[in-house]
C-alpha atoms as a PDB file:
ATOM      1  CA  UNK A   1     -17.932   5.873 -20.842  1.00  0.00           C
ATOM      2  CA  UNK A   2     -17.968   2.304 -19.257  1.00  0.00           C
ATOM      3  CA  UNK A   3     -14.274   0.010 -20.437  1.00  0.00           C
ATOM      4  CA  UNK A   4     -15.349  -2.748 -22.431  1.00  0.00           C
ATOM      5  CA  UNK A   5     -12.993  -6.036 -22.357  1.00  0.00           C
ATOM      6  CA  UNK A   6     -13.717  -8.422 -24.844  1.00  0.00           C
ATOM      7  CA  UNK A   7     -12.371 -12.148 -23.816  1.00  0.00           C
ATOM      8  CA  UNK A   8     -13.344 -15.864 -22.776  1.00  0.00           C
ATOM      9  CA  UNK A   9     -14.299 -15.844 -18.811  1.00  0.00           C
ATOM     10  CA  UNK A  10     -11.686 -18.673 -18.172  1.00  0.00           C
ATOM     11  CA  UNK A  11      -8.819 -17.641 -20.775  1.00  0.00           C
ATOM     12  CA  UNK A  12      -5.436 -17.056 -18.845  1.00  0.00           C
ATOM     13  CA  UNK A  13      -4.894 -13.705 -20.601  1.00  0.00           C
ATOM     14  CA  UNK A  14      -8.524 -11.961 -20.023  1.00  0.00           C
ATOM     15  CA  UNK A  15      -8.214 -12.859 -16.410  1.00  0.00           C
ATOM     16  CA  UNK A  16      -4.643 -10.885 -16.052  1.00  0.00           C
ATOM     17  CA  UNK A  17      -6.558  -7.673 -17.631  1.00  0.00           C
ATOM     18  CA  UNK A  18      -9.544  -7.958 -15.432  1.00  0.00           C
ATOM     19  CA  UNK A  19      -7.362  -8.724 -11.895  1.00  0.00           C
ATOM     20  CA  UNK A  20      -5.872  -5.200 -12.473  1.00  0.00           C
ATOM     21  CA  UNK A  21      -9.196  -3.710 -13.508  1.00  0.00           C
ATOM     22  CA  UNK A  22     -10.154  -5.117 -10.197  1.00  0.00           C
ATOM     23  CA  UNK A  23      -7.359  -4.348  -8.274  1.00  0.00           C
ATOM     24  CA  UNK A  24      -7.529  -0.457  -9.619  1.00  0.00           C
ATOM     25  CA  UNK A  25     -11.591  -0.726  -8.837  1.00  0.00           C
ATOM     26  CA  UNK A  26     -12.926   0.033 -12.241  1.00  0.00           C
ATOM     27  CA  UNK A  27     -15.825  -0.776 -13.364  1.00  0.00           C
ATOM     28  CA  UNK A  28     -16.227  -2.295 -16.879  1.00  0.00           C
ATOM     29  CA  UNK A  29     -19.032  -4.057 -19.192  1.00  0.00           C
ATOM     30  CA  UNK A  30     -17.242  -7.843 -19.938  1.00  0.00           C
ATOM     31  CA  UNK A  31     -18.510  -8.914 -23.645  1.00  0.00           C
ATOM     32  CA  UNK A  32     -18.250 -12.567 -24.089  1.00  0.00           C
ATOM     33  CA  UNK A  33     -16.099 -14.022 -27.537  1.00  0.00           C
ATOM     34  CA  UNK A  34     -16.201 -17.091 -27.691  1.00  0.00           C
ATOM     35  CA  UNK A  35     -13.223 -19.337 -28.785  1.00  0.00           C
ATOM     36  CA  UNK A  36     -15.714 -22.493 -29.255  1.00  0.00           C
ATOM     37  CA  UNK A  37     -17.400 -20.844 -31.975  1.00  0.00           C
ATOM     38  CA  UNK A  38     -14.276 -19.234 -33.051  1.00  0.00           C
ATOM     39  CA  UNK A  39     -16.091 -15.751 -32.259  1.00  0.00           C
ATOM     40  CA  UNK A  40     -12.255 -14.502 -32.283  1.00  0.00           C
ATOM     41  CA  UNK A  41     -11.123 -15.026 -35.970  1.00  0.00           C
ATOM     42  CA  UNK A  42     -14.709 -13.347 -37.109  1.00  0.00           C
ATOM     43  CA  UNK A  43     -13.804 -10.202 -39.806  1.00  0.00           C
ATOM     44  CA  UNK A  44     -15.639  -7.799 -36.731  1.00  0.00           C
ATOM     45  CA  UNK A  45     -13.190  -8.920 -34.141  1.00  0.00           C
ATOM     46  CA  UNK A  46     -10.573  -9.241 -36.352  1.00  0.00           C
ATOM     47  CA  UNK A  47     -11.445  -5.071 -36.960  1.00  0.00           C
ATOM     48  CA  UNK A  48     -10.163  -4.781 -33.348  1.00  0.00           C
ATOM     49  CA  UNK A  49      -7.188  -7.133 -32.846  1.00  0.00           C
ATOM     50  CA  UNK A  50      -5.612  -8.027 -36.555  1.00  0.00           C
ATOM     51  CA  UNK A  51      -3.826 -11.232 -34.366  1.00  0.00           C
ATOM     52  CA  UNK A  52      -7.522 -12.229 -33.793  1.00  0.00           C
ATOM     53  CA  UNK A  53      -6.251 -12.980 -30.014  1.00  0.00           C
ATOM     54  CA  UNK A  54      -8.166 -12.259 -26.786  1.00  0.00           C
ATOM     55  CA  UNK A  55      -8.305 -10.153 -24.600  1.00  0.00           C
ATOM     56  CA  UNK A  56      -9.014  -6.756 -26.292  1.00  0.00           C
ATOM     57  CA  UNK A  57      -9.950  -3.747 -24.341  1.00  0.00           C
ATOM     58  CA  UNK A  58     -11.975  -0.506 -25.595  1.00  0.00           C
ATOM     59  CA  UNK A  59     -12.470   2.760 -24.294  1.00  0.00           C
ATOM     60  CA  UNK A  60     -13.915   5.301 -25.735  1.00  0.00           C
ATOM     61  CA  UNK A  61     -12.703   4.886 -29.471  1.00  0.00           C
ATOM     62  CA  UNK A  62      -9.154   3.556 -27.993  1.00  0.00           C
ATOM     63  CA  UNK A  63      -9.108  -0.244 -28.481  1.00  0.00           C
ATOM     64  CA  UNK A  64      -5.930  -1.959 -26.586  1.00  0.00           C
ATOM     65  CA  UNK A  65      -5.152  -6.110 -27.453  1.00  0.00           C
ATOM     66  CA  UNK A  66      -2.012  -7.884 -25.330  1.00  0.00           C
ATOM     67  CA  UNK A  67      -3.635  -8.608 -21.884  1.00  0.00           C
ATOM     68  CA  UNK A  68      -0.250  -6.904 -20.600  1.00  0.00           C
ATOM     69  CA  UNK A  69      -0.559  -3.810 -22.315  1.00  0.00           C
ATOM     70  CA  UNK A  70      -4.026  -3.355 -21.158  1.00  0.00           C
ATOM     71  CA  UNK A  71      -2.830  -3.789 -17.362  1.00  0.00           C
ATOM     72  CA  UNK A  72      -0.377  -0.902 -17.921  1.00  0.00           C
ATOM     73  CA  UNK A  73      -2.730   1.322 -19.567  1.00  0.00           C
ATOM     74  CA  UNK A  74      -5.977   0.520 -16.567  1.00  0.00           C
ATOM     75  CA  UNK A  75      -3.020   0.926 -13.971  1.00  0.00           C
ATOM     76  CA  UNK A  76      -1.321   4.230 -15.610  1.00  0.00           C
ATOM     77  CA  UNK A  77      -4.704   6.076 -16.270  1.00  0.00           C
ATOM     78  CA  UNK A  78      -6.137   4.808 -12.801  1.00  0.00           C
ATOM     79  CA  UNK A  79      -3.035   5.809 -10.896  1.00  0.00           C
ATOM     80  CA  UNK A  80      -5.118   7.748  -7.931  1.00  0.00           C
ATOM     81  CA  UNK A  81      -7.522   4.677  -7.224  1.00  0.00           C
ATOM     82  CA  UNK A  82      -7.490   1.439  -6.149  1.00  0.00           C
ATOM     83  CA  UNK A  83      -4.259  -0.339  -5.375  1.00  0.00           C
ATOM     84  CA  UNK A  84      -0.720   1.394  -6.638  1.00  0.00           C
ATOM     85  CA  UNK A  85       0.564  -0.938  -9.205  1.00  0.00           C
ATOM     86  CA  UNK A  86       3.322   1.108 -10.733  1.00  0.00           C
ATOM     87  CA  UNK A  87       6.675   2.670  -8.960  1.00  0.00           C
ATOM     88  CA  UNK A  88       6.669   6.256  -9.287  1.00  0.00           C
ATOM     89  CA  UNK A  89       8.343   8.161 -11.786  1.00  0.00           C
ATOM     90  CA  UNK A  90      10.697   9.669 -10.023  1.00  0.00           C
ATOM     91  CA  UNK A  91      12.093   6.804  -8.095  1.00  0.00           C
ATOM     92  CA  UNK A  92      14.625   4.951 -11.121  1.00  0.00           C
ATOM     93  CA  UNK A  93      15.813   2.291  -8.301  1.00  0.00           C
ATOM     94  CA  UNK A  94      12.075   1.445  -8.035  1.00  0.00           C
ATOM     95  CA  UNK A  95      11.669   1.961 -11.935  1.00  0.00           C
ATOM     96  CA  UNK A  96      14.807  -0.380 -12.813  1.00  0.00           C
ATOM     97  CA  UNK A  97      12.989  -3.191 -10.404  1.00  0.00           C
ATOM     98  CA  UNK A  98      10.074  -3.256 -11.727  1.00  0.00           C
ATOM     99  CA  UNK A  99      10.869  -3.358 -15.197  1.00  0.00           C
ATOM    100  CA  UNK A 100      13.095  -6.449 -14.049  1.00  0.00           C
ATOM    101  CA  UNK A 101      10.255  -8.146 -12.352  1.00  0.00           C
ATOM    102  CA  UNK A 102       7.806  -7.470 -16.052  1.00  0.00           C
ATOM    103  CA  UNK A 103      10.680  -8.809 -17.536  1.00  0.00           C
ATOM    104  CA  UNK A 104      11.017 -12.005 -15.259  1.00  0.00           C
ATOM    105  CA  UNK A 105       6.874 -12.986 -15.752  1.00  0.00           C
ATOM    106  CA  UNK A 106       7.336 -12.818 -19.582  1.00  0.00           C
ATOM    107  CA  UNK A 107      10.364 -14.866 -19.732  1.00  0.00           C
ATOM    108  CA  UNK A 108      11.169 -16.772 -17.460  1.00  0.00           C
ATOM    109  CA  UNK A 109       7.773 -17.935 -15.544  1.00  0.00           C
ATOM    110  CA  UNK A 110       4.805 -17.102 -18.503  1.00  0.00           C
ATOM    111  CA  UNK A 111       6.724 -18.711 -21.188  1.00  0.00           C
ATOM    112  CA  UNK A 112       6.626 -22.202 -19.562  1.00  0.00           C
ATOM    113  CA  UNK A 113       3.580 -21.255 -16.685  1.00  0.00           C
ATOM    114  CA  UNK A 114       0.943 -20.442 -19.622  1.00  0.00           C
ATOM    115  CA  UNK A 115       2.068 -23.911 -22.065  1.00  0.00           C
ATOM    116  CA  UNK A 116       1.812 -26.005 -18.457  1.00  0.00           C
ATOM    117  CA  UNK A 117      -1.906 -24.287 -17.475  1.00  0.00           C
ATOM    118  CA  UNK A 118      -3.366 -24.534 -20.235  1.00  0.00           C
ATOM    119  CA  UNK A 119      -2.586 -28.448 -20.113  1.00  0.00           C
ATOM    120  CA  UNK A 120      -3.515 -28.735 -16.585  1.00  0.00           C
ATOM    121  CA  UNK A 121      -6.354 -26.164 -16.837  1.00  0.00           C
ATOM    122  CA  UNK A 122      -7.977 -25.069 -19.729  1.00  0.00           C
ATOM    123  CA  UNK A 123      -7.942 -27.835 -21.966  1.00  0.00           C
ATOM    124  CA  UNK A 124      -9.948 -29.547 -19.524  1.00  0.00           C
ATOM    125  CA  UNK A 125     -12.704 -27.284 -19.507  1.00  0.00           C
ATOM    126  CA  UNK A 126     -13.121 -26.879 -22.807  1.00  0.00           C
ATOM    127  CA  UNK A 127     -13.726 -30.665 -23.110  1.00  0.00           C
ATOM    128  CA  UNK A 128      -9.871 -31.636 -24.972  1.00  0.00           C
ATOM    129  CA  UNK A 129      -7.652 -33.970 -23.004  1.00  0.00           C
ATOM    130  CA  UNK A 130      -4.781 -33.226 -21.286  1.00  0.00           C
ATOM    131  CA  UNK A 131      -1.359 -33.540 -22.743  1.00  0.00           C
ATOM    132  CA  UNK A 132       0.741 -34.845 -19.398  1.00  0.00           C
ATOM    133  CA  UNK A 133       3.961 -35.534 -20.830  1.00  0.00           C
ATOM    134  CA  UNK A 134       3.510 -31.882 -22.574  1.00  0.00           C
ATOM    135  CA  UNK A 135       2.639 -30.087 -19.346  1.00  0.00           C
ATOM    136  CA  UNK A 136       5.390 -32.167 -17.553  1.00  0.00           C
ATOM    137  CA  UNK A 137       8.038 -31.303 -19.782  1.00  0.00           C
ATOM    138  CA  UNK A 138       6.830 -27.208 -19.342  1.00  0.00           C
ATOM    139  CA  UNK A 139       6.950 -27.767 -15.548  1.00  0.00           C
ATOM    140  CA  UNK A 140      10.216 -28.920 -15.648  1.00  0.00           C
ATOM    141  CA  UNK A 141      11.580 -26.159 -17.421  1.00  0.00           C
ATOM    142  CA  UNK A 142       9.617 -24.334 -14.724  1.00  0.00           C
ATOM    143  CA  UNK A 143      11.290 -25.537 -11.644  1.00  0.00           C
ATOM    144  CA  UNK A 144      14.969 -23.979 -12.293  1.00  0.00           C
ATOM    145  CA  UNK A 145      12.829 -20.535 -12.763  1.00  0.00           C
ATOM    146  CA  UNK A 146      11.004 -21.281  -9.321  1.00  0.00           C
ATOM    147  CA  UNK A 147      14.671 -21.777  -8.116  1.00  0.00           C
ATOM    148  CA  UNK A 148      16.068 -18.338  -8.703  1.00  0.00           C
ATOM    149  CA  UNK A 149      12.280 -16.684  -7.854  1.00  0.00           C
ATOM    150  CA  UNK A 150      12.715 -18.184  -4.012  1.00  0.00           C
ATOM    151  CA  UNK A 151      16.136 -16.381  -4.075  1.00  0.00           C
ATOM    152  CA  UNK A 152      15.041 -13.093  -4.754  1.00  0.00           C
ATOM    153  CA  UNK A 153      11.754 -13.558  -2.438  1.00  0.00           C
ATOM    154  CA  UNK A 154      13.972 -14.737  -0.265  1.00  0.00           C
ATOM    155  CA  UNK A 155      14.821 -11.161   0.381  1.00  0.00           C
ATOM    156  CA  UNK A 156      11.815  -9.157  -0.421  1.00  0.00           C
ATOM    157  CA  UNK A 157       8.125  -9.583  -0.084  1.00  0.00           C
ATOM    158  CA  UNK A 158       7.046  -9.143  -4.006  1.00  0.00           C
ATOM    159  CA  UNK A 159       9.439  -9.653  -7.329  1.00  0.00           C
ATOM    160  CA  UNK A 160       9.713  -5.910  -7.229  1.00  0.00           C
ATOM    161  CA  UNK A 161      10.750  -4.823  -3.851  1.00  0.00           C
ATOM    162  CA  UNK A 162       8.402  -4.776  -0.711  1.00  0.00           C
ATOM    163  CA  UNK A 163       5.163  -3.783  -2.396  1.00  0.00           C
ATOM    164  CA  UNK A 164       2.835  -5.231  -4.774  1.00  0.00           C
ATOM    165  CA  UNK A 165       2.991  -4.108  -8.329  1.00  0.00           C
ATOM    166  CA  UNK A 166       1.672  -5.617 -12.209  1.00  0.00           C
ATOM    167  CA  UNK A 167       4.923  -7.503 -12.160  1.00  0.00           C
ATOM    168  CA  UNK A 168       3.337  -9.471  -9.258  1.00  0.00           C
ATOM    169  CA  UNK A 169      -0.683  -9.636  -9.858  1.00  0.00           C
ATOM    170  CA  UNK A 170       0.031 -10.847 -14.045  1.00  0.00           C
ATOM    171  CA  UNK A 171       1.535 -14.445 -12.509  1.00  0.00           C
ATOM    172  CA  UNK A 172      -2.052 -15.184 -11.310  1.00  0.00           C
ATOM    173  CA  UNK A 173      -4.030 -15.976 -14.539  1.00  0.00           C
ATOM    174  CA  UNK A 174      -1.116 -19.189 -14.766  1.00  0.00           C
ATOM    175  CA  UNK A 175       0.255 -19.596 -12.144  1.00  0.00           C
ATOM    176  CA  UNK A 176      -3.253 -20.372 -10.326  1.00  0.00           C
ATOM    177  CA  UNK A 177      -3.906 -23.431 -12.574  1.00  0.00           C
ATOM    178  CA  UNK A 178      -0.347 -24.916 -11.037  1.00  0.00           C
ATOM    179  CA  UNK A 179      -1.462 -25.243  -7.676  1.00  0.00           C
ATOM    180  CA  UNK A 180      -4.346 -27.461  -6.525  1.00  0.00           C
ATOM    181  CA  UNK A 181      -4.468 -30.089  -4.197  1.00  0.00           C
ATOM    182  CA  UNK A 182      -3.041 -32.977  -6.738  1.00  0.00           C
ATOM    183  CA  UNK A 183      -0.377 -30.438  -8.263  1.00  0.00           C
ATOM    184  CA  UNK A 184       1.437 -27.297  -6.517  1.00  0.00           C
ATOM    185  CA  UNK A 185       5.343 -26.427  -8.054  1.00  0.00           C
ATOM    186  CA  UNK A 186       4.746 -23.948  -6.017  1.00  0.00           C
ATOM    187  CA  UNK A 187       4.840 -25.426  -2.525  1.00  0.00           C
ATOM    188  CA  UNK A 188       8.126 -27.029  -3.073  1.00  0.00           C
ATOM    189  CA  UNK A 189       9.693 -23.031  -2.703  1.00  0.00           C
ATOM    190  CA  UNK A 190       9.417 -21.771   0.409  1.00  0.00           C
ATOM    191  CA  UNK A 191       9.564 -18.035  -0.208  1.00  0.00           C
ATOM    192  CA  UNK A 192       7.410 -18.445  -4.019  1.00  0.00           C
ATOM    193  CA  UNK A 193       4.494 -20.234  -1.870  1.00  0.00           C
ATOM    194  CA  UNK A 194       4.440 -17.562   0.946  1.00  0.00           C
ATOM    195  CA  UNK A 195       4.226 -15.459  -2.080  1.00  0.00           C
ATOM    196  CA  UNK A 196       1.705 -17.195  -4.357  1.00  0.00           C
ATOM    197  CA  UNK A 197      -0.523 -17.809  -2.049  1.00  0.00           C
ATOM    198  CA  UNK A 198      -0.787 -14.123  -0.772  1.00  0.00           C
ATOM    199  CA  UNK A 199      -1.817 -12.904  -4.264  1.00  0.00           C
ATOM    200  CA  UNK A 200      -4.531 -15.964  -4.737  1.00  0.00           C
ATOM    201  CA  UNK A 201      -6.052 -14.186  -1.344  1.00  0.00           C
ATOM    202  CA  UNK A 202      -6.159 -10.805  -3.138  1.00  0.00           C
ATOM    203  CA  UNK A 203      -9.955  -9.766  -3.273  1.00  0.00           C
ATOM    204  CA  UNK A 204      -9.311  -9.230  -7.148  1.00  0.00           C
ATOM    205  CA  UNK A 205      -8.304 -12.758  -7.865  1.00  0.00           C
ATOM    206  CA  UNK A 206     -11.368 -13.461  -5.772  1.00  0.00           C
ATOM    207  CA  UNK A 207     -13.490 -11.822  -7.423  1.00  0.00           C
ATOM    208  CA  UNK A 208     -13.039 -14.512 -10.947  1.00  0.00           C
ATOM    209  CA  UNK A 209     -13.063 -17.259  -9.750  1.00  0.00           C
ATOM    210  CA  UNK A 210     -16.181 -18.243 -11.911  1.00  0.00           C
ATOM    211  CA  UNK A 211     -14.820 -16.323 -14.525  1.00  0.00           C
ATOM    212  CA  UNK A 212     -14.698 -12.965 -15.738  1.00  0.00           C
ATOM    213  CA  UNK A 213     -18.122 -10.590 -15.350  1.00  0.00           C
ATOM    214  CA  UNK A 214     -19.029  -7.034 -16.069  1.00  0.00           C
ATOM    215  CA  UNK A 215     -18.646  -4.951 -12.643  1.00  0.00           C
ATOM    216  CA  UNK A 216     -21.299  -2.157 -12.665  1.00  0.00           C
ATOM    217  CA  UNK A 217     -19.609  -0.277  -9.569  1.00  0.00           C
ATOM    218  CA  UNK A 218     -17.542  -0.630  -6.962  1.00  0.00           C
END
């Protein structure tokens, strides 16, 4: 049975899910809610996520909501395809880094990242205006965060160690709206731009840039 995600092509969170259903090459059918016409806090929606938040993922009865959750799950049960996002199990050193580096996107670069984007980037689209003393105030608290990533990047390729992992590919969906050619925190770190820009040239990030589709195959 084809995945279904249920999202908004543009929101942040729906595009972390699909980059790993990407990156793992799995097909799924994309089934549009939209937040305009408040599709999300409808009593059938509502059936599938009680937070009436997007993006929720289905499979086969299962149904999955927290875009971060759903990136585990599509990168535990499609371990032996696609890219390797996950340290093995048998490797704690690995294990112990890459909780660390989950732990770092939530806190320390999400919590300010996703306020600051959707400022910069979504509101925008959606037709609102852009709070700039709101996103520069997030961006701010940003830059210490930036700091201390260009540290540890100074010393490995990816937050995790020397290979990719979720950790890595679920700072996209935000951290994308920070750089453009008017705005980039990123380029004033070194080692977090060398980085960046290496996962905005992953063929999964590619792959939304006008949003979030249904793949048939791969």
């Amino acid at each position: 049975m084809v995945l279904k995600l249920y999202g908004y092509p543009v929101s942040t969170c729906t595009k972390r899910a699909a980059t790993v259903l990407h990156e793992k090459k799995v097909p799924f059918e994309f089934i549009l809610i939209d937040l305009v016409k408040a599709e999300h806090k409808t009593p059938e929606f509502n059936e599938k996520n009680p937070f009436n938040l997007i993006p929720c993922l289905e499979d086969d009865g299962l149904i999955i909501y927290e875009s971060r959750a759903i990136g585990r799950y599509i990168a535990t049960k499609y371990a032996n395809q696609g890219t390797p996002l996950l340290p093995k199990d048998s490797d704690l050193k690995a294990l112990a880094a890459f909780e660390q580096a989950l732990s770092l996107e939530s806190q320390n670069f999400n919590k300010f990242a996703e306020p600051a984007a959707i400022q910069i980037g979504i509101k925008p689209l959606m037709g609102a205006p852009t709070d700039e003393a709101a996103a520069a105030e997030d961006l701010k608290k940003l830059e210490p965060k930036l700091a201390a990533y260009d540290k540890i990047l100074s010393k490995q390729k990816y937050l995790g160690g020397e290979d990719v992992s979720l950790a890595d590919i679920f700072h996209l969906a935000s951290g994308a709206l920070l750089v453009s050619p008017k705005r980039d925190i990123m380029s004033e770190y070194p080692n977090v731009a060398r980085w960046f820009n290496s996962l905005l040239e992953r063929e999964s990030w590619k792959a939304l840039s006008e949003g979030v589709r249904s793949v048939q195959a791969y």
